[in-house]
C-alpha atoms as a PDB file:
ATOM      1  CA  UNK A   1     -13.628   1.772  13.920  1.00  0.00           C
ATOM      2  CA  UNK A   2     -11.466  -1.104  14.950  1.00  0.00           C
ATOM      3  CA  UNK A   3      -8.890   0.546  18.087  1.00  0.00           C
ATOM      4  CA  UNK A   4      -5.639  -0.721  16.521  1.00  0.00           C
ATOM      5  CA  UNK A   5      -4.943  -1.942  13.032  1.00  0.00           C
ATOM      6  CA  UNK A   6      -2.851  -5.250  13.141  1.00  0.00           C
ATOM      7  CA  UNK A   7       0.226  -5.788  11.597  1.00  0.00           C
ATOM      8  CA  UNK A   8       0.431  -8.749  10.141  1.00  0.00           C
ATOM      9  CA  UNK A   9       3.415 -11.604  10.243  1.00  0.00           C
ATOM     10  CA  UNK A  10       3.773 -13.370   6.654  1.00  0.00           C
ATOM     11  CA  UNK A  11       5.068 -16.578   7.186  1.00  0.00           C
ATOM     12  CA  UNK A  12       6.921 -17.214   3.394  1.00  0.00           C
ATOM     13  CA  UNK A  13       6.275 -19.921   1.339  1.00  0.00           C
ATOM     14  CA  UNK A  14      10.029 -19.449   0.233  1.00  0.00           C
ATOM     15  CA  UNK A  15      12.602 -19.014   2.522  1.00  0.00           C
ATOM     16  CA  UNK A  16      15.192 -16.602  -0.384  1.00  0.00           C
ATOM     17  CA  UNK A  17      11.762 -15.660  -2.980  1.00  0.00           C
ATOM     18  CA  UNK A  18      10.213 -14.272   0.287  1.00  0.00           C
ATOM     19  CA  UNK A  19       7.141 -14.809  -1.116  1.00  0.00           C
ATOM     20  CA  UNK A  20       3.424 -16.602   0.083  1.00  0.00           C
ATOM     21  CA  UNK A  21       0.195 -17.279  -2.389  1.00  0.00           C
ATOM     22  CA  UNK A  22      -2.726 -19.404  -1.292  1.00  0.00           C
ATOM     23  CA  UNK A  23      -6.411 -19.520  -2.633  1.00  0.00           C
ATOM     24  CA  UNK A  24      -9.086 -19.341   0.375  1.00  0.00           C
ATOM     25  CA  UNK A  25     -12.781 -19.687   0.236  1.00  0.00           C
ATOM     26  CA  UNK A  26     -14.832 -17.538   3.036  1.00  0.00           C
ATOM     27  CA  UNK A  27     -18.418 -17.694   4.088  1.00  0.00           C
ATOM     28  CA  UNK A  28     -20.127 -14.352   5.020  1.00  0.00           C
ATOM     29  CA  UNK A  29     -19.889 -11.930   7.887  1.00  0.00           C
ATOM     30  CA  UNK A  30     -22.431 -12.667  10.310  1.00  0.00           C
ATOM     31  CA  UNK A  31     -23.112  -8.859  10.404  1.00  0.00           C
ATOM     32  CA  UNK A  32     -22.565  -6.109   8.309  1.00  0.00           C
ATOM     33  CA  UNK A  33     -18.845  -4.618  10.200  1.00  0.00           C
ATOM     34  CA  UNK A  34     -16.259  -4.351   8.194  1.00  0.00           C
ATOM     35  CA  UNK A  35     -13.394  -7.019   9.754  1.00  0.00           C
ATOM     36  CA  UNK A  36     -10.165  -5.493  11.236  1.00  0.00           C
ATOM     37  CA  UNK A  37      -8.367  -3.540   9.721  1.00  0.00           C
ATOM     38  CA  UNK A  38      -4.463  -4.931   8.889  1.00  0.00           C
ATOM     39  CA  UNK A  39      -1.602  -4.043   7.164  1.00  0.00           C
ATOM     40  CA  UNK A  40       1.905  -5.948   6.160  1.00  0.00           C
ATOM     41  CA  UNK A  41       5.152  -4.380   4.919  1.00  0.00           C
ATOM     42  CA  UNK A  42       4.522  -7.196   1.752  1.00  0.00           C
ATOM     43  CA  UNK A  43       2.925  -6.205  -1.715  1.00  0.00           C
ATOM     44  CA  UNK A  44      -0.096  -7.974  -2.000  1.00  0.00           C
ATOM     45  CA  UNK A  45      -2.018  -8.991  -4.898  1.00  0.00           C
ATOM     46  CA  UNK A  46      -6.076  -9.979  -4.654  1.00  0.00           C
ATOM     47  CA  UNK A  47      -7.749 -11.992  -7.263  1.00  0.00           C
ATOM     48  CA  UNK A  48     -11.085 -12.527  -6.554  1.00  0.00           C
ATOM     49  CA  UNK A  49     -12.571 -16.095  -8.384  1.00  0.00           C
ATOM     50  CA  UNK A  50     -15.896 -16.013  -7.513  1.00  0.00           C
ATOM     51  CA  UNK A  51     -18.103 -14.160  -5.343  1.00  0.00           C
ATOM     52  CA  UNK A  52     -18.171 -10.485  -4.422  1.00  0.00           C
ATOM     53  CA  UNK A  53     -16.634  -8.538  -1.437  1.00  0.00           C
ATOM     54  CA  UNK A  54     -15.040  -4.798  -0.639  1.00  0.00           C
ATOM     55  CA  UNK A  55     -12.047  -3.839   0.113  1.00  0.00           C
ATOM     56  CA  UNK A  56     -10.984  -0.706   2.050  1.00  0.00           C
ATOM     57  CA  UNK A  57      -7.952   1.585   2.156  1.00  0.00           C
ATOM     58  CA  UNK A  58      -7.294   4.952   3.609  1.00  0.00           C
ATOM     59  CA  UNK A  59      -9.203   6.567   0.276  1.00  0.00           C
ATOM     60  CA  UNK A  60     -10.726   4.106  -1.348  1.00  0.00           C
ATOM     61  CA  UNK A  61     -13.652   1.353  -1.222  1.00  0.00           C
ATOM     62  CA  UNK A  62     -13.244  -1.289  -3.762  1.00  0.00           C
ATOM     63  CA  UNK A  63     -16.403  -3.416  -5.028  1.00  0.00           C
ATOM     64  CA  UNK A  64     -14.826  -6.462  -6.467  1.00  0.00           C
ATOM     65  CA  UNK A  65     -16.466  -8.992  -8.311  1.00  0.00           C
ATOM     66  CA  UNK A  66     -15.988 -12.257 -10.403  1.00  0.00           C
ATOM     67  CA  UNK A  67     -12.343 -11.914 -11.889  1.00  0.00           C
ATOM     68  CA  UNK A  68     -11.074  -8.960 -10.471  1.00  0.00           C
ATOM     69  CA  UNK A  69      -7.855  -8.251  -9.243  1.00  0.00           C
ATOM     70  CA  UNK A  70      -6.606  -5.817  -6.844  1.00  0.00           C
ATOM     71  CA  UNK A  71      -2.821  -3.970  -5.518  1.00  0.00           C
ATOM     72  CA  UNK A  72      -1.971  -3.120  -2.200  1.00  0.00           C
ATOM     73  CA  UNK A  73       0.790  -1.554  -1.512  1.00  0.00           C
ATOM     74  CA  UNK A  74       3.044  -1.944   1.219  1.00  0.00           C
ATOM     75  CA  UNK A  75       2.567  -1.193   5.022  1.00  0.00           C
ATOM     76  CA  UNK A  76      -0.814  -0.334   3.457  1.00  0.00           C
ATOM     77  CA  UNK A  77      -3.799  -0.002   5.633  1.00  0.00           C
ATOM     78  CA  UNK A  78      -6.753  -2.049   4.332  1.00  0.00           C
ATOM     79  CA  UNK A  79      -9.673  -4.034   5.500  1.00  0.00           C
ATOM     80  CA  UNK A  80     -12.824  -6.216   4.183  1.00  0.00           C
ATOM     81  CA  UNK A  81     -16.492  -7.190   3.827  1.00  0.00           C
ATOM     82  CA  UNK A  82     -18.324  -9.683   2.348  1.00  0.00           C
ATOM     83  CA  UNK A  83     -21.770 -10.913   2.286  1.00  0.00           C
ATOM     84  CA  UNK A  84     -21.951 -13.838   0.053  1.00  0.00           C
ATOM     85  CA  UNK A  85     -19.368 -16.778  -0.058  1.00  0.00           C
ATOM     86  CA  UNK A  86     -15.850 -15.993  -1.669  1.00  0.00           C
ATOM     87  CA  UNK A  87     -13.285 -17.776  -3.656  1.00  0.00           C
ATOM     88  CA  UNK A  88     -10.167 -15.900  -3.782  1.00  0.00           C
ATOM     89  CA  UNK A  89      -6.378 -16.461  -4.304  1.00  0.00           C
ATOM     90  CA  UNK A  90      -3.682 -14.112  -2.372  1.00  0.00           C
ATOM     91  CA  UNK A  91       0.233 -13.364  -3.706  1.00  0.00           C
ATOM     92  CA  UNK A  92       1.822 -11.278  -1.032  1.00  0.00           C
ATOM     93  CA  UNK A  93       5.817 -10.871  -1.817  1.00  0.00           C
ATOM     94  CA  UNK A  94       8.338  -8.453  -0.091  1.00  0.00           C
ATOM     95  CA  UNK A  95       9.466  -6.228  -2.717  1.00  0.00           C
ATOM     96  CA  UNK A  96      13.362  -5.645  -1.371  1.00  0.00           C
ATOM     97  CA  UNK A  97      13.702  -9.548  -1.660  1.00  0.00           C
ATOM     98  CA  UNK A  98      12.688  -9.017  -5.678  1.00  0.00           C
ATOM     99  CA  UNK A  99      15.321  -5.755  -5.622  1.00  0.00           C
ATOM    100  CA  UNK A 100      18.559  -6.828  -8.307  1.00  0.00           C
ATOM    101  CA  UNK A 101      21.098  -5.189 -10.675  1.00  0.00           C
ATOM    102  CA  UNK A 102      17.539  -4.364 -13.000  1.00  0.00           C
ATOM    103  CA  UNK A 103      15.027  -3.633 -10.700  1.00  0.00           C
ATOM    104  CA  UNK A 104      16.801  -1.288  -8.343  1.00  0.00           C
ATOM    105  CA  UNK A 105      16.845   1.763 -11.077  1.00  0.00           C
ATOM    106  CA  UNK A 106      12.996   1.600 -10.224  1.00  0.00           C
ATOM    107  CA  UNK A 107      13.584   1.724  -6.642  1.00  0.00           C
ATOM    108  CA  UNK A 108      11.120   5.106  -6.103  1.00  0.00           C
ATOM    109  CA  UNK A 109       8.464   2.947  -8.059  1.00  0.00           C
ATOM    110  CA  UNK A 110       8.535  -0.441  -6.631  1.00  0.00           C
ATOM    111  CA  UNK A 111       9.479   0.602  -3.358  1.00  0.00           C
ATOM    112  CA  UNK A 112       6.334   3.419  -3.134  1.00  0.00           C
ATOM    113  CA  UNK A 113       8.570   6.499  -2.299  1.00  0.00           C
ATOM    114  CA  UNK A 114       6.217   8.647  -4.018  1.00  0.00           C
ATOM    115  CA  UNK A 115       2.817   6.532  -5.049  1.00  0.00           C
ATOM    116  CA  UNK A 116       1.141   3.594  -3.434  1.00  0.00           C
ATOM    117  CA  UNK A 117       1.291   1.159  -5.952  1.00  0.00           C
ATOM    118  CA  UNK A 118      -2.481   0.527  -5.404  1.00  0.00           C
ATOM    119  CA  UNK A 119      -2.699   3.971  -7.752  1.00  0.00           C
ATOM    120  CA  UNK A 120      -2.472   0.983 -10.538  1.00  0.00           C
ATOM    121  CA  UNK A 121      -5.708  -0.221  -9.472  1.00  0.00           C
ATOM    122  CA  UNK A 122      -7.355   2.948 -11.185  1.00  0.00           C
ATOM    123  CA  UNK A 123      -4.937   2.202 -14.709  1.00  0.00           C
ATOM    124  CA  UNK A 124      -6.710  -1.671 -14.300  1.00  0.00           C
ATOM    125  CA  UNK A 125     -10.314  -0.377 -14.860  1.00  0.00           C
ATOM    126  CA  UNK A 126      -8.878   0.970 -18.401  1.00  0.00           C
ATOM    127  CA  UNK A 127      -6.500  -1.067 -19.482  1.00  0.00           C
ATOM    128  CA  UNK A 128      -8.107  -4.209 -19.590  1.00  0.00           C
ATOM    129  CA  UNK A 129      -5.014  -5.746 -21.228  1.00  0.00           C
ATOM    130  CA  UNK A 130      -2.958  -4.937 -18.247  1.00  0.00           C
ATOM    131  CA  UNK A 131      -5.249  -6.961 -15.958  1.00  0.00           C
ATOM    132  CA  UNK A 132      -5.652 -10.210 -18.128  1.00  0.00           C
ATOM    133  CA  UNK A 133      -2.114 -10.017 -18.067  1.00  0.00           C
ATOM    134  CA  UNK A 134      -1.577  -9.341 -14.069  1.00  0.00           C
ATOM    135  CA  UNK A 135      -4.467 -12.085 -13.433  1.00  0.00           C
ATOM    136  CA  UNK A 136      -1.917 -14.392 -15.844  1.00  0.00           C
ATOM    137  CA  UNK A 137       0.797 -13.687 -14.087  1.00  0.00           C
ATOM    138  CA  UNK A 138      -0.271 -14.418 -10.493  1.00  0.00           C
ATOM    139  CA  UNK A 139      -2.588 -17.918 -11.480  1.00  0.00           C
ATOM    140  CA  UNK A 140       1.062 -19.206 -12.890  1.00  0.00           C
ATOM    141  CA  UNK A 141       2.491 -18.204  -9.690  1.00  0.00           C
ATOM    142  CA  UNK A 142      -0.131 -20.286  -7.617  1.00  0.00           C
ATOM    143  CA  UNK A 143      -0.334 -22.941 -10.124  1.00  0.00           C
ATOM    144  CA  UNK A 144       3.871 -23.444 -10.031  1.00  0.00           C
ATOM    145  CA  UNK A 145       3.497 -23.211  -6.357  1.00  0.00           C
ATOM    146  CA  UNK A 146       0.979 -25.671  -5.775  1.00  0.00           C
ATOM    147  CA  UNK A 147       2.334 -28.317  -8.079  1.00  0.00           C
ATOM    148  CA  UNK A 148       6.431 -27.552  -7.038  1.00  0.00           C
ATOM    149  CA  UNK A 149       7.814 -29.285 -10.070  1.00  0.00           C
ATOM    150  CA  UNK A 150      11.293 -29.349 -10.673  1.00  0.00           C
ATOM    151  CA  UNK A 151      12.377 -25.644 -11.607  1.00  0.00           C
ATOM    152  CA  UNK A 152       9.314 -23.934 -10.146  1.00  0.00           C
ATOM    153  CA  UNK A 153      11.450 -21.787  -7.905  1.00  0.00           C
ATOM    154  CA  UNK A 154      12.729 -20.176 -11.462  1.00  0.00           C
ATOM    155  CA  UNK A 155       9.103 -20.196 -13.000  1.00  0.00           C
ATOM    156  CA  UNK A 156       7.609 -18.160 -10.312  1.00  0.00           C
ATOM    157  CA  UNK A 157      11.095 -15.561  -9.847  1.00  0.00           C
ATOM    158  CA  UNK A 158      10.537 -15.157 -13.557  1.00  0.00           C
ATOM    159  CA  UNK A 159       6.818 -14.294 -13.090  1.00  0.00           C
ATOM    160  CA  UNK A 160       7.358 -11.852 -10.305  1.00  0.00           C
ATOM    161  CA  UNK A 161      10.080  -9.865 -12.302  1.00  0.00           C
ATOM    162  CA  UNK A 162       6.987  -9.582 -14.863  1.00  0.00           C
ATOM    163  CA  UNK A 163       4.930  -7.912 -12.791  1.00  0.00           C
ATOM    164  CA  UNK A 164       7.253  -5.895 -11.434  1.00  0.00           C
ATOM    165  CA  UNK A 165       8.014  -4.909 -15.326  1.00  0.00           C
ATOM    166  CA  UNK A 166       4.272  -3.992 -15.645  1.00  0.00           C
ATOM    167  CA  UNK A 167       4.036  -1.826 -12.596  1.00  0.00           C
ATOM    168  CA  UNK A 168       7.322   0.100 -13.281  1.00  0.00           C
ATOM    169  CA  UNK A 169       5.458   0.529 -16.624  1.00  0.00           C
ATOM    170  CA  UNK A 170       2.222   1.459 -15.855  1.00  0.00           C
ATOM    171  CA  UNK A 171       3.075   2.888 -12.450  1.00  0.00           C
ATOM    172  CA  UNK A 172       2.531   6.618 -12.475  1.00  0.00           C
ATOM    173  CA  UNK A 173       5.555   8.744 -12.471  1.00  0.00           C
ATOM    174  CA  UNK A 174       7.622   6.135 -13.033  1.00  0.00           C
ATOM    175  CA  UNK A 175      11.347   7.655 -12.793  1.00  0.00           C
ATOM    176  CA  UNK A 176      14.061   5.540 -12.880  1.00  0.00           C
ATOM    177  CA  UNK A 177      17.200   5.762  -9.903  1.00  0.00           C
ATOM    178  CA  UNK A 178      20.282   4.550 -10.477  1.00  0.00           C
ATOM    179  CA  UNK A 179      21.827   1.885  -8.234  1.00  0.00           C
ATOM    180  CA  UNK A 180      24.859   4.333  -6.877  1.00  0.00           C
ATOM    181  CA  UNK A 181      21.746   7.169  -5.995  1.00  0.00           C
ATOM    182  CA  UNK A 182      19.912   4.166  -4.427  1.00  0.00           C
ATOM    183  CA  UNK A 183      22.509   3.397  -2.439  1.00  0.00           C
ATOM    184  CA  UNK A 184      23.967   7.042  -1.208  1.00  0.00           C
ATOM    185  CA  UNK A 185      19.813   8.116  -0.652  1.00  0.00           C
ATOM    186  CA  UNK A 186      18.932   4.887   1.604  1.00  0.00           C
ATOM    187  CA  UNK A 187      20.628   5.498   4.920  1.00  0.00           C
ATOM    188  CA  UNK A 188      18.408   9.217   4.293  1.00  0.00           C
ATOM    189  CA  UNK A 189      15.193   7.225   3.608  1.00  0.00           C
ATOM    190  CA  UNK A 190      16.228   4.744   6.595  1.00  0.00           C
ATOM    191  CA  UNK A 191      16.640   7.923   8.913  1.00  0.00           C
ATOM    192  CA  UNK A 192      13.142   9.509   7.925  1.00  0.00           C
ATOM    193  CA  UNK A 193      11.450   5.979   8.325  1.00  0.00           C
ATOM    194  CA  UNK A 194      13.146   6.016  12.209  1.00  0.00           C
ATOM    195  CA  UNK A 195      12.784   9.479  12.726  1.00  0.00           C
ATOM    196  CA  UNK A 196       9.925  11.320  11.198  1.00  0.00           C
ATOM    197  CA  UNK A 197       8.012  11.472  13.936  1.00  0.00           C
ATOM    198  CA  UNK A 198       9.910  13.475  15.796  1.00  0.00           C
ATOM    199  CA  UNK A 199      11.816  16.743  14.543  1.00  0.00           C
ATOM    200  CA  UNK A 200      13.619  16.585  11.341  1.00  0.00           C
ATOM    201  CA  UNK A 201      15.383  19.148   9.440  1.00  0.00           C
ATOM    202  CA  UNK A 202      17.652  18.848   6.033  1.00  0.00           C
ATOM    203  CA  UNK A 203      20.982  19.321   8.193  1.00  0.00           C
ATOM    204  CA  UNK A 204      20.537  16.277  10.225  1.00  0.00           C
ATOM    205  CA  UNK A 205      20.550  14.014   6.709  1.00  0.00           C
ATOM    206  CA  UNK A 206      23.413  16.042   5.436  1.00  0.00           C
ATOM    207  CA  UNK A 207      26.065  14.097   7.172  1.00  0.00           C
ATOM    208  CA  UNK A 208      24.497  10.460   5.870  1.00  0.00           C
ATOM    209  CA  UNK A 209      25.374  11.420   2.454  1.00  0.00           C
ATOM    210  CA  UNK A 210      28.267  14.235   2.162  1.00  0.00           C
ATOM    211  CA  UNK A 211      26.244  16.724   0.508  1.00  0.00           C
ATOM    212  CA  UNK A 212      26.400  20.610   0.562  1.00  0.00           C
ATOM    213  CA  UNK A 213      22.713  21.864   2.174  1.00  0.00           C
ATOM    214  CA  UNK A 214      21.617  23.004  -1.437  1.00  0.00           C
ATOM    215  CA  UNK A 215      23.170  20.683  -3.714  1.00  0.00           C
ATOM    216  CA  UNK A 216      21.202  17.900  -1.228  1.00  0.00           C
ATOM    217  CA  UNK A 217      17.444  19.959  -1.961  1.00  0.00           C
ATOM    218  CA  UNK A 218      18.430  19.746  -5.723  1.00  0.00           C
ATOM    219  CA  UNK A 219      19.723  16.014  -5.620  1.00  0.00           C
ATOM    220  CA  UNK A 220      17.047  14.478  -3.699  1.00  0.00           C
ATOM    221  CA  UNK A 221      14.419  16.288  -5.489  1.00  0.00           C
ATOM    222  CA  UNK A 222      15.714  15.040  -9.049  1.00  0.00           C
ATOM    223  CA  UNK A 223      16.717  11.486  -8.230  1.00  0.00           C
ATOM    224  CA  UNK A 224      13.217  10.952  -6.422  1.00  0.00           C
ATOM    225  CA  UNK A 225      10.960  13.145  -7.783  1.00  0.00           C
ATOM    226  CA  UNK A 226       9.913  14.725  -4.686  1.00  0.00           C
ATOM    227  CA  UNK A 227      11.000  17.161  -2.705  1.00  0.00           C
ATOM    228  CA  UNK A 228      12.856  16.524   0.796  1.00  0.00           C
ATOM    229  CA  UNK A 229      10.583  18.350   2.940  1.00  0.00           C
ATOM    230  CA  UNK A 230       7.446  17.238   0.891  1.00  0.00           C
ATOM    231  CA  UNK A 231       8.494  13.310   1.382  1.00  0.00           C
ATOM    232  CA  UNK A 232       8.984  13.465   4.907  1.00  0.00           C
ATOM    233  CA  UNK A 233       5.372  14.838   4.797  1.00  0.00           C
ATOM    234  CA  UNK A 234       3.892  12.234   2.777  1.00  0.00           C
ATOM    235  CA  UNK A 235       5.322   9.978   5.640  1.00  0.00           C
ATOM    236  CA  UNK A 236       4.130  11.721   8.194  1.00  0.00           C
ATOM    237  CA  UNK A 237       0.981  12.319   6.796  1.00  0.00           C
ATOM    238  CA  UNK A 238       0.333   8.373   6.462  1.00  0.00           C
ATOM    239  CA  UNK A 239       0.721   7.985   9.673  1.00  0.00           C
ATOM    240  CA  UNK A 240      -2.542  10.725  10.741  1.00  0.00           C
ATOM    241  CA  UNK A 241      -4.455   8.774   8.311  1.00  0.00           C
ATOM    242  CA  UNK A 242      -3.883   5.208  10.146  1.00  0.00           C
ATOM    243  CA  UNK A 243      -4.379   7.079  13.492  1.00  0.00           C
ATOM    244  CA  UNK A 244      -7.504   8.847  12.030  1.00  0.00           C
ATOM    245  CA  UNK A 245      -8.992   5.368  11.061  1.00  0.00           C
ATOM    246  CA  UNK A 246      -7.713   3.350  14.010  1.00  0.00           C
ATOM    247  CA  UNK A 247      -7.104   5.640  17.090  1.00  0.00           C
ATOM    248  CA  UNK A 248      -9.481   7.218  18.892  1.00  0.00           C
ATOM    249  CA  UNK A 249      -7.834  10.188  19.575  1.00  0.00           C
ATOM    250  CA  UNK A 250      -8.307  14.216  19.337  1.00  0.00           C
ATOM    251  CA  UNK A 251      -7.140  16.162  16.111  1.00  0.00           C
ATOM    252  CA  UNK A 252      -3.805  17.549  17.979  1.00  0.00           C
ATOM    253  CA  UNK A 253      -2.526  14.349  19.941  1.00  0.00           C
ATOM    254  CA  UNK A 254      -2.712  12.367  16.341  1.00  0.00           C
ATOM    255  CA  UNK A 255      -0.480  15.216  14.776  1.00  0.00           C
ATOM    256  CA  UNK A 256       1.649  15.104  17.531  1.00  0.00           C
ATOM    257  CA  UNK A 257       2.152  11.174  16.852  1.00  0.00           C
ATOM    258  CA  UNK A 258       2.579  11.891  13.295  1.00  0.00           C
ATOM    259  CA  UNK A 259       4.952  14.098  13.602  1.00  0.00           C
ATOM    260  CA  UNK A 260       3.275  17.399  13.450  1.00  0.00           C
ATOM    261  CA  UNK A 261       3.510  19.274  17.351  1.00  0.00           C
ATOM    262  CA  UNK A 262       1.583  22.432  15.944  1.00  0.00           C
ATOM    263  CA  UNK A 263      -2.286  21.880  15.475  1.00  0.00           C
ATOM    264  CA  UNK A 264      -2.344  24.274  12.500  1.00  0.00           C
ATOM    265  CA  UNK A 265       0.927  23.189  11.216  1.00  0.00           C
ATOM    266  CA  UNK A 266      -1.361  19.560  10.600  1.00  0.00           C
ATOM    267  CA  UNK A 267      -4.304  20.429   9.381  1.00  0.00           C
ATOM    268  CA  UNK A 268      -2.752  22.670   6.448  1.00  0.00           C
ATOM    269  CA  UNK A 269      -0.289  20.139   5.324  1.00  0.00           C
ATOM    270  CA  UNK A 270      -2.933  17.181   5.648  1.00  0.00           C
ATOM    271  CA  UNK A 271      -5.647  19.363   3.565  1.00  0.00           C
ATOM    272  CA  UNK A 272      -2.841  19.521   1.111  1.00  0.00           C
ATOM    273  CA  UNK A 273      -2.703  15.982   0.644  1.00  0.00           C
ATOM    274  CA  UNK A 274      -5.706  15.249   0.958  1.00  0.00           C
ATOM    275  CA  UNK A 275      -8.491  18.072   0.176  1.00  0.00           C
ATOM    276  CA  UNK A 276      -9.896  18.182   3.818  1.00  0.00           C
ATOM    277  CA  UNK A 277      -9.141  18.600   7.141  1.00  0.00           C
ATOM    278  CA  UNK A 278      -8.423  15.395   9.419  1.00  0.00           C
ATOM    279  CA  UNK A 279     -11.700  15.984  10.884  1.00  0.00           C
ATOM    280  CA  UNK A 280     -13.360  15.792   7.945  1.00  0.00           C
ATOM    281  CA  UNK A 281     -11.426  12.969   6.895  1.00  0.00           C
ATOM    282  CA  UNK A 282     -12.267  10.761   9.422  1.00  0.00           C
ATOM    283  CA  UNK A 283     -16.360  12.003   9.249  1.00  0.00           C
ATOM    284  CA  UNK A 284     -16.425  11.099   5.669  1.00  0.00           C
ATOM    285  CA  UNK A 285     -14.444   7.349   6.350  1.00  0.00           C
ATOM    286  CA  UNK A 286     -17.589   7.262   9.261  1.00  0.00           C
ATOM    287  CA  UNK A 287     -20.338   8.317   7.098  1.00  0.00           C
ATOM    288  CA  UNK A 288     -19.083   5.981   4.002  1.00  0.00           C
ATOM    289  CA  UNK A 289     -19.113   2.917   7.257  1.00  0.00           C
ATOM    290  CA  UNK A 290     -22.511   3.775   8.279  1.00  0.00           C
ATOM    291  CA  UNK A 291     -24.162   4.213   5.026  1.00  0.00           C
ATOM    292  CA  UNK A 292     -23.205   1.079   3.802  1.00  0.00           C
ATOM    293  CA  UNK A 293     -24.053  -0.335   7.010  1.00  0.00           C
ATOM    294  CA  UNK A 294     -27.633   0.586   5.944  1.00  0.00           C
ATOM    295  CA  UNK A 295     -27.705  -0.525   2.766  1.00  0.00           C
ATOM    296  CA  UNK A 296     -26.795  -3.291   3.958  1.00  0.00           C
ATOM    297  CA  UNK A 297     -29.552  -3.617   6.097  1.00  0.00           C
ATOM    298  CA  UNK A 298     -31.958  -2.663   4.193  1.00  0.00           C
ATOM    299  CA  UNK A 299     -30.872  -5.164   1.556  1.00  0.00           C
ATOM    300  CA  UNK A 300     -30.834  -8.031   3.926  1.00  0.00           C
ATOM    301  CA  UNK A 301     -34.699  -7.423   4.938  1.00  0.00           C
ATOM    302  CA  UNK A 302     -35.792  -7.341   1.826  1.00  0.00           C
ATOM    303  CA  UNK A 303     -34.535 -10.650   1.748  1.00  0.00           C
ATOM    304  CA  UNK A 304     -37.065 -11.940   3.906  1.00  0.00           C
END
């Protein structure tokens, strides 16, 4: 495993869209390792031309071929490998720059609260509709942005609010927030994203947004869909699962630096949220890296 994941600067394409979308073609590893693995607070959107290649999140290895498209989420760990030459084009677009009036009563959607929005690659293998459409969508937005005729600024806002309008309708639990909850739950959210690594408990958020201690548990709950206590988990628990892949460190420090000071405290939330312990997490991510290492291998001889 790589000893640090990088996190990645995207220079924009637009200065107000906030956006960047190039097409790239790559020649193969020279081994079988999978490159570094990366992450950027941006959306990104994958559309492989031609060619095959994997992609890799905290849960999930994606074998994309010829055509197919792929979501990653935000601050979302992820990685490659390829052993053939690739032609692919890449959308990445900060999702608070594409927040308006509209948009921002799907706030706990588009900005991942509760769900990656890579959970809509799983509704793209059955919805074949919703892919033709999302592999539309982003070719216009490379097209308009290679050939910058006048009005392409509008052209490619008005694509991005259509994809948007197909995640927040194929996104799973896709609640709506109002703009006034949006706005009296963000300096909460902005706290936990500072904070959750260190001690946290419901009374220190009470005095960001006026609330009595119960009517809070109730509010937050309904307007986000998830529970106070179990968000600030889901945070914290993303956090063990970069350390897990990146860090070489013992079970306790990495629930320490998560957020978690007691061992067993850890491991029962994190088998929660994931169906195993953090050990066994990171032994089945190692397993997964060495058997496809020999596949690879063998493979490759049989080549020659």
């Amino acid at each position: 495993m790589d000893k640090n994941a990088r996190n990645e600067h995207v220079n924009y394409h637009h200065p107000l869209l906030r956006y960047k979308i190039w097409d790239i073609t790559l020649t193969p590893e020279t081994t079988y390792i999978w490159n570094y693995w990366h992450y950027h607070k941006e959306v990104e959107i994958l559309v492989l031309l031609e060619g095959e290649m994997q992609v890799e999140t905290v849960d999930t290895v994606y074998d994309l071929k010829g055509n197919d498209l792929l979501i990653i989420g935000s601050s979302r760990l992820h990685r490659t490998k390829r052993h053939q030459p690739v032609k692919q084009i890449v959308l990445q677009f900060d999702m608070l720059a594409q927040l308006d009036q509209y948009t921002k009563d799907y706030t706990s959607v588009l900005l991942e609260l509760s769900e990656p929005l890579d959970r809509l690659n799983e509704i793209l293998t059955k919805h074949e509709d919703v892919k033709r459409n999302l592999l539309h969508l982003t070719t216009q937005i490379y097209s308009e942005a290679r050939r910058m005729e006048p009005g392409f600024e509008v052209a490619i806002s008005g694509a991005i609010k259509q994809l948007l309008t197909l995640f927040i309708r194929h996104a799973p639990a896709a609640n709506p927030i109002s703009p006034a909850d949006w706005q009296r739950l963000k300096p909460v959210l902005d706290y936990v994203e500072a904070q959750f690594t260190r001690p946290i408990r419901i009374h220190d958020v009470l005095p960001l947004v006026h609330l009595e201690y119960h009517y809070f548990i109730k509010y937050f709950q309904q307007r986000m869909g998830i529970s106070f206590v179990d968000y600030l988990h889901l945070r914290r628990i993303q956090k063990a699962e970069h350390l897990l892949l990146t860090e070489q460190l013992n079970i306790a420090d990495i629930g320490v630096q998560s957020g978690f000071p007691n061992v067993t405290q850890f491991i029962r939330i994190f088998k929660r949220y994931n169906g195993c312990s953090p050990s066994e997490f990171r032994k089945k991510r190692m397993q997964t890296h060495i058997g496809n290492a020999v596949n690879f291998i063998d493979t490759f001889a049989h080549q020659f």
